[in-house]
N, C-alpha and C. Protein backbone atom coordinates (compact mmCIF):
# COMPACT_ATOMS: atom_id res chain seq x y z
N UNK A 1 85.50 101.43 86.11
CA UNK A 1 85.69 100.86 87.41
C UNK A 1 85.40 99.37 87.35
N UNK A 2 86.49 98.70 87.91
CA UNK A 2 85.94 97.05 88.16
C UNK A 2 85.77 96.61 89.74
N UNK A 3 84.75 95.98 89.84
CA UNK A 3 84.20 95.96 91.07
C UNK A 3 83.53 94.61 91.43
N UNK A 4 84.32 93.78 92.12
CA UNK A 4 83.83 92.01 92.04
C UNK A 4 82.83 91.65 93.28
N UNK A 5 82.60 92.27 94.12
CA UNK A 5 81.76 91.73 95.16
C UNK A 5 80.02 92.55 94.60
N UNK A 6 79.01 92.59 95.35
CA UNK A 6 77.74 92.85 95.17
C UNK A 6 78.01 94.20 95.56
N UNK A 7 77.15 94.98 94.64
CA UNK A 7 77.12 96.45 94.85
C UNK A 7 75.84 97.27 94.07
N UNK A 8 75.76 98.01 93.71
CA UNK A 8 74.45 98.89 93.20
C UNK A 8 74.91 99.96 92.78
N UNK A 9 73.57 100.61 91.84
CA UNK A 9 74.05 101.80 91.83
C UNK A 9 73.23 102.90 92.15
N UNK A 10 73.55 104.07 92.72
CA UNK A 10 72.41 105.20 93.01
C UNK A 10 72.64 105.95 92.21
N UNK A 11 71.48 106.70 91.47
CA UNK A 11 71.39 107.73 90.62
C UNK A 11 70.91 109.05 91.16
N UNK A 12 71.14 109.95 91.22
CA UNK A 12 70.53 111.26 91.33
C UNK A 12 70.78 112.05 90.99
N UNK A 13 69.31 112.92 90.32
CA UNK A 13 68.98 113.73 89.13
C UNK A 13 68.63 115.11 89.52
N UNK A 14 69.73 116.56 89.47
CA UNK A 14 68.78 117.30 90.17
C UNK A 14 68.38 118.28 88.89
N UNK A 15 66.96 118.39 88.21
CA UNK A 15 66.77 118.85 86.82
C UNK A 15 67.10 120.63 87.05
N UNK A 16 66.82 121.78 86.42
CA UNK A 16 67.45 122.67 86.50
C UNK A 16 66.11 123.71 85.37
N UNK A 17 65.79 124.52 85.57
CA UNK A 17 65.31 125.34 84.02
C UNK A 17 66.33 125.44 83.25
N UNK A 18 65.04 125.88 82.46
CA UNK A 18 66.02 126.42 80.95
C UNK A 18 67.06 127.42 81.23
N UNK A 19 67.93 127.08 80.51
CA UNK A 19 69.19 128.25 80.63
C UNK A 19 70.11 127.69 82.07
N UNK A 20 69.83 127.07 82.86
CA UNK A 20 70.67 126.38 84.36
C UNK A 20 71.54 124.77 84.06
N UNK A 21 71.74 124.67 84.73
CA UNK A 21 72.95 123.23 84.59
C UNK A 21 71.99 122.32 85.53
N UNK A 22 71.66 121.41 84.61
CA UNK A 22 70.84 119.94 84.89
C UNK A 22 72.19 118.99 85.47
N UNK A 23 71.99 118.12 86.44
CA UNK A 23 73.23 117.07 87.00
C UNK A 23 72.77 115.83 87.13
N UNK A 24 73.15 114.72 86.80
CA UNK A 24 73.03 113.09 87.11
C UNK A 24 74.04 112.84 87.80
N UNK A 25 74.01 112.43 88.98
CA UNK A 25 75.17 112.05 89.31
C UNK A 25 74.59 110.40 89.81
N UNK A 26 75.57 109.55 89.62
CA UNK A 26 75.83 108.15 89.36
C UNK A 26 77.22 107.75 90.71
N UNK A 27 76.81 106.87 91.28
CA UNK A 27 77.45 106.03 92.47
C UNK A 27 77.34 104.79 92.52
N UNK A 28 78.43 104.35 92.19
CA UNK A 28 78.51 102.74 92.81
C UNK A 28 78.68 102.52 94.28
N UNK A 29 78.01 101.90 95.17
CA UNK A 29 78.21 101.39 96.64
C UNK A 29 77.92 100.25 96.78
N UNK A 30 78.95 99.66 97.68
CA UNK A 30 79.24 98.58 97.84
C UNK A 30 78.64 97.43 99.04
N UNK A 31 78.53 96.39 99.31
CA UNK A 31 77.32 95.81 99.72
C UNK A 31 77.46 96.60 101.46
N UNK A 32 78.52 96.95 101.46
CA UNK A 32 79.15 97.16 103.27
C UNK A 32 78.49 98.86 103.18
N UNK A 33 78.01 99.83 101.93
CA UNK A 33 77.15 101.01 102.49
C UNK A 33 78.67 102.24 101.91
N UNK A 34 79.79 101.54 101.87
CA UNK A 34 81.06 102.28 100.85
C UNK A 34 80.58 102.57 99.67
N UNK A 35 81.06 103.88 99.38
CA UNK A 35 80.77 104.62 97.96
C UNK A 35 82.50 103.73 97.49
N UNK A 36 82.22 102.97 95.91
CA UNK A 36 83.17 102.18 95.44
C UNK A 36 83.65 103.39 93.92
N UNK A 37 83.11 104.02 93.73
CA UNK A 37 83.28 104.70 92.60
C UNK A 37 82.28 105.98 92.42
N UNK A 38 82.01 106.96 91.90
CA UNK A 38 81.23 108.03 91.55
C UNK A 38 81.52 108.76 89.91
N UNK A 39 80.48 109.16 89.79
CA UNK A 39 80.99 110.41 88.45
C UNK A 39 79.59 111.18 88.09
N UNK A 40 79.90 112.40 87.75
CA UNK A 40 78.82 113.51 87.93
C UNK A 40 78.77 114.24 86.13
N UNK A 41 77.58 114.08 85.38
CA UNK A 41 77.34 114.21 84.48
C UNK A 41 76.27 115.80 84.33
N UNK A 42 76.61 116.70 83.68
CA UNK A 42 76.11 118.33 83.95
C UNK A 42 76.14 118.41 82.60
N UNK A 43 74.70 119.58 81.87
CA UNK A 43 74.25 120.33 80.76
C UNK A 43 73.11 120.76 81.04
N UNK A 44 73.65 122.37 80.48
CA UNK A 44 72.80 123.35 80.37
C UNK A 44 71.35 122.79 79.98
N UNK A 45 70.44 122.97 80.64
CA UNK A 45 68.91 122.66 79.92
C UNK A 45 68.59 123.23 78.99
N UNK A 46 68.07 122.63 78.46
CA UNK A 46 67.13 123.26 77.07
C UNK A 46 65.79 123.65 77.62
């Protein structure tokens, strides 16, 4: 994603036990409070 004005990013982590699906999910928002991009990262816990 390319993204030229001021923006941030939010992370959130929801962890999971062993044997369940752990998630990061990652958001770019933009200075106006717009989600500019997203993507959601998942694995089984150890």
């Amino acid at each position: 994603m390319r993204y030229l004005d001021y923006s941030f990013l939010r992370v959130d982590v929801t962890p999971a036990p062993t044997g369940r699906t752990a998630t990061l999910m990652v958001r770019g928002i933009a200075e106006s409070g717009e989600q500019v991009d997203h993507f959601t990262v998942a694995r089984r816990a150890k």
